[in-house]
N, C-alpha and C. Protein backbone atom coordinates (compact mmCIF):
# COMPACT_ATOMS: atom_id res chain seq x y z
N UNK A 1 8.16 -54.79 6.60
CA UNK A 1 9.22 -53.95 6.07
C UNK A 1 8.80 -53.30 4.75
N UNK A 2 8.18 -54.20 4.06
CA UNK A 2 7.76 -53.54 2.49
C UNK A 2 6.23 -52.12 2.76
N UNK A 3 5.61 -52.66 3.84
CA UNK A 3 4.63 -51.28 4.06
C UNK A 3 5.58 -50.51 4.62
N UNK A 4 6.09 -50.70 5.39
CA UNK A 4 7.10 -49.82 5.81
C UNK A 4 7.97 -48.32 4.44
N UNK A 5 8.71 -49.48 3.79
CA UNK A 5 9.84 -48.51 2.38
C UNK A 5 7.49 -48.20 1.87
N UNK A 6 7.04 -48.40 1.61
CA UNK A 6 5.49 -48.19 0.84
C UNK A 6 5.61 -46.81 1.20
N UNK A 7 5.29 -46.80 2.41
CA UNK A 7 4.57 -45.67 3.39
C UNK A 7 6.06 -44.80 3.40
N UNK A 8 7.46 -45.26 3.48
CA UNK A 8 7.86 -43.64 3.78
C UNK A 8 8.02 -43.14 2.21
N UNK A 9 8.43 -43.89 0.97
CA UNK A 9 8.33 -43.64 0.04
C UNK A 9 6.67 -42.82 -0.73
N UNK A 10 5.72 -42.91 -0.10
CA UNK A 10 4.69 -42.50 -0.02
C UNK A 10 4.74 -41.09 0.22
N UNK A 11 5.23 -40.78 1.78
CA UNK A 11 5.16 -40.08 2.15
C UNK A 11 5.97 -38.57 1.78
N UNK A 12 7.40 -39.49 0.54
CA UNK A 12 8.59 -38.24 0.34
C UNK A 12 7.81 -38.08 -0.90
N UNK A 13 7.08 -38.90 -1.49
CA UNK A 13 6.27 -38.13 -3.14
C UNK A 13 5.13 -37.29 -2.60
N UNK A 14 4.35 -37.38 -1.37
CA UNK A 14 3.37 -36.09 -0.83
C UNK A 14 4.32 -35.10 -0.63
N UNK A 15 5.39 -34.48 0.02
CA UNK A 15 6.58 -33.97 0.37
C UNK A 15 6.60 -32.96 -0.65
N UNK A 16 7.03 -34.04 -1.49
CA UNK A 16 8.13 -33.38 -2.93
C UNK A 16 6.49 -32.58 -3.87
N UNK A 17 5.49 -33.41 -3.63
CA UNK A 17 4.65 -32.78 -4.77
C UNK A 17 4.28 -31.36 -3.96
N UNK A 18 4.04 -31.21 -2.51
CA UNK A 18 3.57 -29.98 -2.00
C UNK A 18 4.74 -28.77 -1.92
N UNK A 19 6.04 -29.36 -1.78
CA UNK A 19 6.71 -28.63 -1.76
C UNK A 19 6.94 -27.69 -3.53
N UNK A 20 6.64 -28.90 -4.37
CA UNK A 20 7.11 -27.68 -5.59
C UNK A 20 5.52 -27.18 -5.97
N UNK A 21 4.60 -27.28 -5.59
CA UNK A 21 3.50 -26.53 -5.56
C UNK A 21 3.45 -25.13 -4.67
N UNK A 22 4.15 -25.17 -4.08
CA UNK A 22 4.52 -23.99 -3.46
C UNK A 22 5.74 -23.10 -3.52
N UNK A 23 6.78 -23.93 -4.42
CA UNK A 23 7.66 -23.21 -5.42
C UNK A 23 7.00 -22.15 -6.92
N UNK A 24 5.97 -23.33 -7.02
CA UNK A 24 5.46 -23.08 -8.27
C UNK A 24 4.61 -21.80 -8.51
N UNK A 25 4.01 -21.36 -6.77
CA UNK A 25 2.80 -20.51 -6.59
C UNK A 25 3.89 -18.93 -6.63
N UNK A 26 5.44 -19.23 -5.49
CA UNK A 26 5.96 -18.52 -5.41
C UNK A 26 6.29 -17.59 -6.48
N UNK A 27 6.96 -18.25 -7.58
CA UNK A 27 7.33 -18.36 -8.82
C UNK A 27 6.27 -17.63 -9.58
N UNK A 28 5.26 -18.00 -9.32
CA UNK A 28 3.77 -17.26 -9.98
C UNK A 28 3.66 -15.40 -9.70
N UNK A 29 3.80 -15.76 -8.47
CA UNK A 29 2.95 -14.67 -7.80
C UNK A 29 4.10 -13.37 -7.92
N UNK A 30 5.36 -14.19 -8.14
CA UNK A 30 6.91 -12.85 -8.64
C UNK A 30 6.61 -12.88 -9.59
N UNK A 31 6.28 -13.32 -10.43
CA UNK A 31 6.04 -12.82 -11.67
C UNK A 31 4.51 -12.20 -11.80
N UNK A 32 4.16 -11.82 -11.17
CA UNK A 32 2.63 -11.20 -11.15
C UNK A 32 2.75 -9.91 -10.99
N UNK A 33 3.64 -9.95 -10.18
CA UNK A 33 4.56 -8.22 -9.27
C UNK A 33 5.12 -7.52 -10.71
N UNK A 34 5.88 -8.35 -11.48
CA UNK A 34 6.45 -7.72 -12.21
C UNK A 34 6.04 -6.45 -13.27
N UNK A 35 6.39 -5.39 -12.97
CA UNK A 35 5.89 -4.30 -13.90
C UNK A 35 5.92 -3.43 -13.18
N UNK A 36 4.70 -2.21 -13.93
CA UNK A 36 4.67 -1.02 -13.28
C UNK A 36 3.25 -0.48 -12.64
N UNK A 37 3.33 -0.16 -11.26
CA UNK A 37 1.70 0.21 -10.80
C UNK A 37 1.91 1.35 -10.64
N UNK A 38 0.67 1.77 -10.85
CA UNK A 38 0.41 3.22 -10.53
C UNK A 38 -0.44 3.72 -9.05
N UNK A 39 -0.35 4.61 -8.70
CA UNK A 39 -0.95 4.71 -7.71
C UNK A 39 -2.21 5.93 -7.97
N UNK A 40 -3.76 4.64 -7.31
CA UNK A 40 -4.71 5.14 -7.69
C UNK A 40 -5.59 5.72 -6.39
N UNK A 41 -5.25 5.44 -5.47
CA UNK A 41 -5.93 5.94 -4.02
C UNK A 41 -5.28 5.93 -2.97
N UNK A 42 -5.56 7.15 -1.80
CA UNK A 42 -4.89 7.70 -0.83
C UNK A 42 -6.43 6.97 0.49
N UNK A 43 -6.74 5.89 0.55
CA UNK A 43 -8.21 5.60 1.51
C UNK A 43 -7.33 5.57 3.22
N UNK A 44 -8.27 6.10 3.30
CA UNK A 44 -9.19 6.63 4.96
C UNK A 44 -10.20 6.24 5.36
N UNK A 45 -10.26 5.52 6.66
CA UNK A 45 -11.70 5.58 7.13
C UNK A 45 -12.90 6.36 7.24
N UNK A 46 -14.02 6.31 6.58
CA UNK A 46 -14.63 7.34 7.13
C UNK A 46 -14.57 8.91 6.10
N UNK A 47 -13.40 8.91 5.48
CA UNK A 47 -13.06 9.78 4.59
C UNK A 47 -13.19 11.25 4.91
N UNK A 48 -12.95 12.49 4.10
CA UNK A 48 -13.73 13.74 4.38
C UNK A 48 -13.89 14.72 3.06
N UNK A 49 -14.48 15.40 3.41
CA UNK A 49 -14.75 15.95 2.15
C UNK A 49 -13.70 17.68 2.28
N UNK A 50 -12.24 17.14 1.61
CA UNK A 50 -11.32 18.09 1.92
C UNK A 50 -11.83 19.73 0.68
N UNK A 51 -12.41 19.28 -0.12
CA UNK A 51 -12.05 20.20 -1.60
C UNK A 51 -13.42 20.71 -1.16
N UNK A 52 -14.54 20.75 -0.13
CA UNK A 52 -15.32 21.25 -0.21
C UNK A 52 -16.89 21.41 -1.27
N UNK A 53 -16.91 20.08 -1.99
CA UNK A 53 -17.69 20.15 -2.67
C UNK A 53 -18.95 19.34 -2.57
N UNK A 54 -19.16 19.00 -0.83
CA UNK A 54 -20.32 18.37 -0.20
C UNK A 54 -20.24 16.81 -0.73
N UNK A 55 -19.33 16.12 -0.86
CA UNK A 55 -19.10 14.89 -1.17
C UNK A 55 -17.89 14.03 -0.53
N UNK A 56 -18.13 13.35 0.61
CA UNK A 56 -17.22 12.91 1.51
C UNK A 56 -16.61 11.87 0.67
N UNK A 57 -15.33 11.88 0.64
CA UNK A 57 -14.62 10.64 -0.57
C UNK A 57 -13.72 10.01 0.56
N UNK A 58 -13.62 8.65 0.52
CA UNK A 58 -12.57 7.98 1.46
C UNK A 58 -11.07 8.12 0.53
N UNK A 59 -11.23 7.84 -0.42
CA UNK A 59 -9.70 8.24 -1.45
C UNK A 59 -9.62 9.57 -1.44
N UNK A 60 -8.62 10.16 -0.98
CA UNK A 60 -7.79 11.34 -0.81
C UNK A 60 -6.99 12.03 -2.04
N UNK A 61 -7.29 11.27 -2.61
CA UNK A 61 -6.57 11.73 -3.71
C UNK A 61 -8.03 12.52 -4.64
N UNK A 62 -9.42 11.89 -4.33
CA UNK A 62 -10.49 12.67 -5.01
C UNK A 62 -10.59 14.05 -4.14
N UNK A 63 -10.17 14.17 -3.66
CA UNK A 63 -10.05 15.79 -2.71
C UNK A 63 -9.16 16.44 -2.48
N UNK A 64 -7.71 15.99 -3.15
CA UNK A 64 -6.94 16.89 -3.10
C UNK A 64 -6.35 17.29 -4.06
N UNK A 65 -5.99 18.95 -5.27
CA UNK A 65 -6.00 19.00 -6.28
C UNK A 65 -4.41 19.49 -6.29
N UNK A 66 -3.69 18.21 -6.13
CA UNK A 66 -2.14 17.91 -6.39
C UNK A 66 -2.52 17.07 -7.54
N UNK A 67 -1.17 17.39 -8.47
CA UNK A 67 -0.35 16.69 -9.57
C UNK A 67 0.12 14.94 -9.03
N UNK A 68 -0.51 13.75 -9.59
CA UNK A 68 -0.17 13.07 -8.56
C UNK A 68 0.29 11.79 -9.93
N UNK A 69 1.46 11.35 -9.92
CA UNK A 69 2.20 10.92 -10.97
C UNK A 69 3.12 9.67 -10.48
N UNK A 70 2.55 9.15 -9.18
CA UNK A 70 3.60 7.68 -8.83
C UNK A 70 3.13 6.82 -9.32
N UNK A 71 4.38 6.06 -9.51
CA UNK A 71 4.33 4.76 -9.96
C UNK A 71 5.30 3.61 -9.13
N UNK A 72 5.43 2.93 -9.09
CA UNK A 72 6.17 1.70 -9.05
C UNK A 72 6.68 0.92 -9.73
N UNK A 73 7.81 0.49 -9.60
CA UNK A 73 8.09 -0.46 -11.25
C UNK A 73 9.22 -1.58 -10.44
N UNK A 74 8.14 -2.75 -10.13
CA UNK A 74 8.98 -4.49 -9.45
C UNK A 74 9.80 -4.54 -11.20
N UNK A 75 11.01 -4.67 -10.78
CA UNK A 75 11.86 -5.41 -11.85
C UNK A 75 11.99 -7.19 -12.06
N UNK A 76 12.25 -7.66 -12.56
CA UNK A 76 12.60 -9.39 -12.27
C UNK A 76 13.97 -9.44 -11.72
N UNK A 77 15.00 -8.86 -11.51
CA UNK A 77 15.53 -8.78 -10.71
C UNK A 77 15.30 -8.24 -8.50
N UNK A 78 14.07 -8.25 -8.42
CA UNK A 78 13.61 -8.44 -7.04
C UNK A 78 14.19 -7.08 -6.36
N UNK A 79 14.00 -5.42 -7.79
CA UNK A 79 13.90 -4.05 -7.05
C UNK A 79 13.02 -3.87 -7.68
N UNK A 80 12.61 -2.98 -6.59
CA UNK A 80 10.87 -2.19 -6.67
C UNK A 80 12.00 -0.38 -6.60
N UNK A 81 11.44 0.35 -7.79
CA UNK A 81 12.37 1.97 -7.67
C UNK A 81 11.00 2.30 -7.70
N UNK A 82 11.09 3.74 -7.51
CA UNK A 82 9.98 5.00 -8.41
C UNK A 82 10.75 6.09 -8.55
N UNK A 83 10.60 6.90 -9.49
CA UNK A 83 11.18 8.34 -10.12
C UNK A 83 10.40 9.20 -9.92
N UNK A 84 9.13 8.84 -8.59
CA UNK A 84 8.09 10.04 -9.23
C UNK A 84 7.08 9.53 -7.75
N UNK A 85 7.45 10.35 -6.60
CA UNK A 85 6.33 9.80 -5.66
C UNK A 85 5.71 11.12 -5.20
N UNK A 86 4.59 10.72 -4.98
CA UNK A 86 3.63 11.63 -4.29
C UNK A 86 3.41 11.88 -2.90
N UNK A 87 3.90 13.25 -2.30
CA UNK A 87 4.20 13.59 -0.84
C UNK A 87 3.38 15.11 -0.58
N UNK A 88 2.13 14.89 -1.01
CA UNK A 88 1.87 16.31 -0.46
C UNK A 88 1.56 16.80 1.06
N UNK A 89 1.78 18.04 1.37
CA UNK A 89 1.94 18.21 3.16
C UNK A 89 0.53 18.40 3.78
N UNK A 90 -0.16 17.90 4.15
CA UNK A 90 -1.79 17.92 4.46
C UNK A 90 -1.77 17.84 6.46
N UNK A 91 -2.37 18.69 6.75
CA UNK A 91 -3.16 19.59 7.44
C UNK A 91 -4.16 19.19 8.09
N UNK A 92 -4.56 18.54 9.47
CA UNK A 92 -6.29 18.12 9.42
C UNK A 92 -6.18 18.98 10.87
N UNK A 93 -7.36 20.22 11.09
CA UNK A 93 -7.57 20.59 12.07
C UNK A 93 -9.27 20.39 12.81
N UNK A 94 -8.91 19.77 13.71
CA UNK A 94 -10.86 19.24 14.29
C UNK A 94 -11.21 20.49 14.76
N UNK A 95 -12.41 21.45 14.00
CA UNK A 95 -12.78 22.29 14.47
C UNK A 95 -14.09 21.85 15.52
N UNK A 96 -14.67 21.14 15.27
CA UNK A 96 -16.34 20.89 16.08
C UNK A 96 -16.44 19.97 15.96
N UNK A 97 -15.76 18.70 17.47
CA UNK A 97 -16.01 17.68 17.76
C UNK A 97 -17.14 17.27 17.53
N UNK A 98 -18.12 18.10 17.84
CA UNK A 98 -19.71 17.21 17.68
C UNK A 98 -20.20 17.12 16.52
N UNK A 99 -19.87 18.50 15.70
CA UNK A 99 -20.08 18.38 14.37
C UNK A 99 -19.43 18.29 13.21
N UNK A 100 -18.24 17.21 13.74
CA UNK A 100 -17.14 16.91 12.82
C UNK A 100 -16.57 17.76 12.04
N UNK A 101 -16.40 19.12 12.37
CA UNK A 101 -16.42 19.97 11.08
C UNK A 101 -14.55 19.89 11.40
N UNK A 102 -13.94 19.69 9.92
CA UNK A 102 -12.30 20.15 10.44
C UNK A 102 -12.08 21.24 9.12
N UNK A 103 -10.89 21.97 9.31
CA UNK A 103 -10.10 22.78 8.51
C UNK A 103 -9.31 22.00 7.60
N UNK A 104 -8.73 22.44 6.74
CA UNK A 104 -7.38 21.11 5.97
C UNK A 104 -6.80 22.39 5.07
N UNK A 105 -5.31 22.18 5.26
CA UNK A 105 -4.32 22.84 4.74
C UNK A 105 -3.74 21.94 3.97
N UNK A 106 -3.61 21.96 2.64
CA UNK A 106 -3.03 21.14 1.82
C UNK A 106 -1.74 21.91 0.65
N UNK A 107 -0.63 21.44 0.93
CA UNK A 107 0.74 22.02 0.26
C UNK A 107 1.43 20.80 -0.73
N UNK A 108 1.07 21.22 -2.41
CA UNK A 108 1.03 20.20 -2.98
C UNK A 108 2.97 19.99 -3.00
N UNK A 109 3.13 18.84 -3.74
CA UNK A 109 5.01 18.57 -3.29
C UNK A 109 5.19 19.20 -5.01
N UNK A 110 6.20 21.05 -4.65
CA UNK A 110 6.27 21.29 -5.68
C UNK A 110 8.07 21.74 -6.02
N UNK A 111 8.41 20.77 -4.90
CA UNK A 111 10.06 20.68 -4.50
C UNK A 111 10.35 19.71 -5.61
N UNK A 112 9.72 18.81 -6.41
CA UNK A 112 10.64 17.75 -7.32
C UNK A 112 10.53 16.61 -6.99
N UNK A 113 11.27 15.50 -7.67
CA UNK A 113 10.83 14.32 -7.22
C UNK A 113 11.62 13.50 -6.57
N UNK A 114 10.90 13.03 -5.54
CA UNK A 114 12.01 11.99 -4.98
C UNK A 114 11.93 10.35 -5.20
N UNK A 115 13.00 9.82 -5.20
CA UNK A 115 12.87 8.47 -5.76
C UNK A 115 13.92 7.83 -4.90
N UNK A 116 13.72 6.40 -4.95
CA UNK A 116 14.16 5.15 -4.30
C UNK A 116 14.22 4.10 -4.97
N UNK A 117 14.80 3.18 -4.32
CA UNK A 117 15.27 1.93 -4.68
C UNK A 117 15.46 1.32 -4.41
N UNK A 118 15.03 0.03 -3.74
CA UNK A 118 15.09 -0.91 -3.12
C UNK A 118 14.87 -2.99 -3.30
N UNK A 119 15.28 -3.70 -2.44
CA UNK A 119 15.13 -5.07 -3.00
C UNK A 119 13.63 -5.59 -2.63
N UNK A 120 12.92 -6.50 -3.04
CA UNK A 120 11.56 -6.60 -2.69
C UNK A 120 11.42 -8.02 -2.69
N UNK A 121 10.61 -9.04 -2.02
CA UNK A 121 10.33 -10.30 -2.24
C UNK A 121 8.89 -10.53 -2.20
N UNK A 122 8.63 -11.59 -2.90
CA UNK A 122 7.24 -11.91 -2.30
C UNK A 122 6.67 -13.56 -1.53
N UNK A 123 6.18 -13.22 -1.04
CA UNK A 123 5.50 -14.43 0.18
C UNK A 123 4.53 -14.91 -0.21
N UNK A 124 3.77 -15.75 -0.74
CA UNK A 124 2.22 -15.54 -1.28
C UNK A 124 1.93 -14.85 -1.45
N UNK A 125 0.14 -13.60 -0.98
CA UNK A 125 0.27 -12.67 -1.14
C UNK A 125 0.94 -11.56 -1.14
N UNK A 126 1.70 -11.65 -0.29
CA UNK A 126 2.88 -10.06 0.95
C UNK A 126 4.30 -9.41 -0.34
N UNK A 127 3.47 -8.88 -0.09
CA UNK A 127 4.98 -8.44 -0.96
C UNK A 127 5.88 -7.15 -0.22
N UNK A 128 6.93 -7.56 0.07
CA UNK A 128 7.55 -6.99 1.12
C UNK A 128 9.11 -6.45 0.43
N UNK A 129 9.13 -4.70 0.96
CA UNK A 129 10.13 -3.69 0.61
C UNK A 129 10.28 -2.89 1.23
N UNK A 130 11.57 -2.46 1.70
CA UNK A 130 11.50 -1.72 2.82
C UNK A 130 11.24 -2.15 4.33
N UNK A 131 10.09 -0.83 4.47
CA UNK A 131 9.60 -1.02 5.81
C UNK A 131 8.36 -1.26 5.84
N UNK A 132 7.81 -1.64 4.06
CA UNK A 132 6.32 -2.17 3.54
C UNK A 132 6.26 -3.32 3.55
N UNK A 133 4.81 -3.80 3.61
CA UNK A 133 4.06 -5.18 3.52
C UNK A 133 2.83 -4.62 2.68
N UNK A 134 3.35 -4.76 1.54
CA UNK A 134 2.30 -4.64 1.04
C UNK A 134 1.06 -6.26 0.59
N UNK A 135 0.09 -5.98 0.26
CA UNK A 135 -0.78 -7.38 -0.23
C UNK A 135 -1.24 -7.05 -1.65
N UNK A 136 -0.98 -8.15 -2.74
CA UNK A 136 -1.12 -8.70 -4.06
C UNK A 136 -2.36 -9.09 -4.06
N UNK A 137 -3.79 -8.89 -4.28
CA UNK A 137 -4.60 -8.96 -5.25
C UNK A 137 -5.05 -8.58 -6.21
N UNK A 138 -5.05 -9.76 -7.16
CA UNK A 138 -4.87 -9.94 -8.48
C UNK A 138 -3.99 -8.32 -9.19
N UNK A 139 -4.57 -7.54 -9.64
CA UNK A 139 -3.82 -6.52 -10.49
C UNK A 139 -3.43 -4.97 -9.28
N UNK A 140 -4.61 -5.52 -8.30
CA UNK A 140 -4.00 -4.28 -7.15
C UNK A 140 -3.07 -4.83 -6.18
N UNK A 141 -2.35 -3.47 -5.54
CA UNK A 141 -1.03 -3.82 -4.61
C UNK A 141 -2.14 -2.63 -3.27
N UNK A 142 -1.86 -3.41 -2.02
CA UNK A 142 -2.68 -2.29 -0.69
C UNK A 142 -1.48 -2.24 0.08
N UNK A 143 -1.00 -0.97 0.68
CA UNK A 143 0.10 -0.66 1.65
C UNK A 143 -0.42 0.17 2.62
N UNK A 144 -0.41 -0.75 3.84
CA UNK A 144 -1.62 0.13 5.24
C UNK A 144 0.08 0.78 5.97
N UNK A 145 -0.43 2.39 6.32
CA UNK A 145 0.05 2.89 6.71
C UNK A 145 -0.54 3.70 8.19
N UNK A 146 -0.16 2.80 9.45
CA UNK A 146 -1.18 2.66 10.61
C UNK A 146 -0.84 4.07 11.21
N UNK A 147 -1.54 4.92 11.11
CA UNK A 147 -1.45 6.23 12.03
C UNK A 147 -1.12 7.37 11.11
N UNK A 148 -1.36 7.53 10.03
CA UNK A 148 -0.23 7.91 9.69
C UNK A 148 -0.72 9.14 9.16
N UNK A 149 -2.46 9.18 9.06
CA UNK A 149 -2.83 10.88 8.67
C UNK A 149 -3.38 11.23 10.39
N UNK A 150 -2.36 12.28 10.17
CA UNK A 150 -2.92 12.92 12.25
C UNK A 150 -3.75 14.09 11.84
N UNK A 151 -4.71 14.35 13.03
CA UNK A 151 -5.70 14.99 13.11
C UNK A 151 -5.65 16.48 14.66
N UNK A 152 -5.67 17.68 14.06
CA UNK A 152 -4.94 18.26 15.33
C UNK A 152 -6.08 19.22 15.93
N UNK A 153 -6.00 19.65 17.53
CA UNK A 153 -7.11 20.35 17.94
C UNK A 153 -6.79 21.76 17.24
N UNK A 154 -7.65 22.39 17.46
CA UNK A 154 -7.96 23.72 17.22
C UNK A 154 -7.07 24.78 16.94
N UNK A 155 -5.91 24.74 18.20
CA UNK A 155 -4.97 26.08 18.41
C UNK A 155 -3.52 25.02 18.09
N UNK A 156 -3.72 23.70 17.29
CA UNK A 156 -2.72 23.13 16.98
C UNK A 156 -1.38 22.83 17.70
N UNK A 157 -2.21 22.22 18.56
CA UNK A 157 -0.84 22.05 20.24
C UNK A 157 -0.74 20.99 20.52
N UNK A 158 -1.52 19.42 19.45
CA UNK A 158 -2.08 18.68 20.22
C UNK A 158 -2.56 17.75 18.96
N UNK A 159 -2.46 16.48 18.83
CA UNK A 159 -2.89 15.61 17.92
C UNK A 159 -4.10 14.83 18.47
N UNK A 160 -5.42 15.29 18.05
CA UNK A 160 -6.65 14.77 19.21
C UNK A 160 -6.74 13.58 18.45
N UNK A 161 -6.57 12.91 16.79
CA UNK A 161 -6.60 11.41 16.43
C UNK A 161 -5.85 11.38 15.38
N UNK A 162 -5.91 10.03 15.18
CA UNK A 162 -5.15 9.41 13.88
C UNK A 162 -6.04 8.85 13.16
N UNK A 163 -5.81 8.45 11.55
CA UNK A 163 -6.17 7.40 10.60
C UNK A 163 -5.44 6.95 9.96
N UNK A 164 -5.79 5.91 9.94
CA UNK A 164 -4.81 4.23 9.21
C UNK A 164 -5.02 5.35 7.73
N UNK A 165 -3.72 4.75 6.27
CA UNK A 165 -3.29 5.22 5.36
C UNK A 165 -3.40 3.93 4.49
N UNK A 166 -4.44 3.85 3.78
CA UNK A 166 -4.33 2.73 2.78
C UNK A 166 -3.72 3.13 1.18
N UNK A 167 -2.67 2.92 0.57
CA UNK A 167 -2.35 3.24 -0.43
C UNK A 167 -2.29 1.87 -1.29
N UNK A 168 -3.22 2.54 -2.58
CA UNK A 168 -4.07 1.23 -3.75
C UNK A 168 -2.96 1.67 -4.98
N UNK A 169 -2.34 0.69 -5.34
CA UNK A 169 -1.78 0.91 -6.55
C UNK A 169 -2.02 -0.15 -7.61
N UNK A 170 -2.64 0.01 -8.56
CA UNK A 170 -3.10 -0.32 -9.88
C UNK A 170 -2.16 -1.02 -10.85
N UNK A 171 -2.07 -2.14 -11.44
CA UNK A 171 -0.94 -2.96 -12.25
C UNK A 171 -1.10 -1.82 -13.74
N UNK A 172 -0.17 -1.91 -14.63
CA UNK A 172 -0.89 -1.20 -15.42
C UNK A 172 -0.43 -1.82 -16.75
């Protein structure tokens, strides 16, 4: 009986110590969120060289010459707003399948700003808002956006591919 109370009493102090170690990480990692990021890259697979200056960049934002001013700001109250996001209207036309060559129409967002507001939590890494999952390492935030730059044939009738949308935002 006494190994018995040993062992389950044993077993509720392993319990109790893992459980607030994982309060404790939670607790950490919201407060890690807290502040304001900026947003430092638009990455693509593979990348292209939109601005024409013979230098293929996977960040989109080194090739496209928009005003680009988002931020993010996690409150300790568990909302993530921005006053200031970046939506420019981009264009990918595949001219020469074989020789990758495409066109790109780029229309910077010169309508104003739009902003949001929303509640946010975090999971260990995941930090989740909206219809985002974003991932927390250390001072960067990554938000994969699957499909989400389309790629169109020629006479524009027709979406011949897609690329995944990685957006890097910077703690600051």
């Amino acid at each position: 009986m006494n190994k018995c109370i040993v062992f389950l009493f044993s077993l509720f102090v392993l319990v109790s110590i893992t459980g607030c170690s994982s309060d404790d990480e939670q607790n950490n990692n919201q407060s890690k969120i807290q502040g304001i990021w900026k947003l430092s890259a638009w990455n693509v697979e593979d990348g292209f060289d939109m601005n024409f200056d013979s230098v293929v960049s996977t960040n989109l934002l080194n090739e496209i010459d928009c005003t680009q001013n988002e931020t993010l700001l996690f409150d300790a109250d568990g909302i993530v707003s921005s006053n200031n996001t970046f939506n420019p209207d981009i264009e990918i036309v595949l001219i020469n399948e074989a020789t990758q060559e495409y066109s790109f129409s780029i229309e910077c967002d010169t309508e104003g700003v739009i902003g949001f507001a929303t509640l946010y939590s975090v999971k260990g890494n995941n930090v989740l808002f909206g219809e985002n999952n974003a991932i927390l390492d250390g001072n960067q935030i990554s938000i994969l956006f699957e499909n989400s730059i389309e790629i169109w044939n020629n006479d524009l009738t027709q979406i011949v591919a897609t690329k995944d949308l990685t957006m890097v935002y910077i703690k600051q």
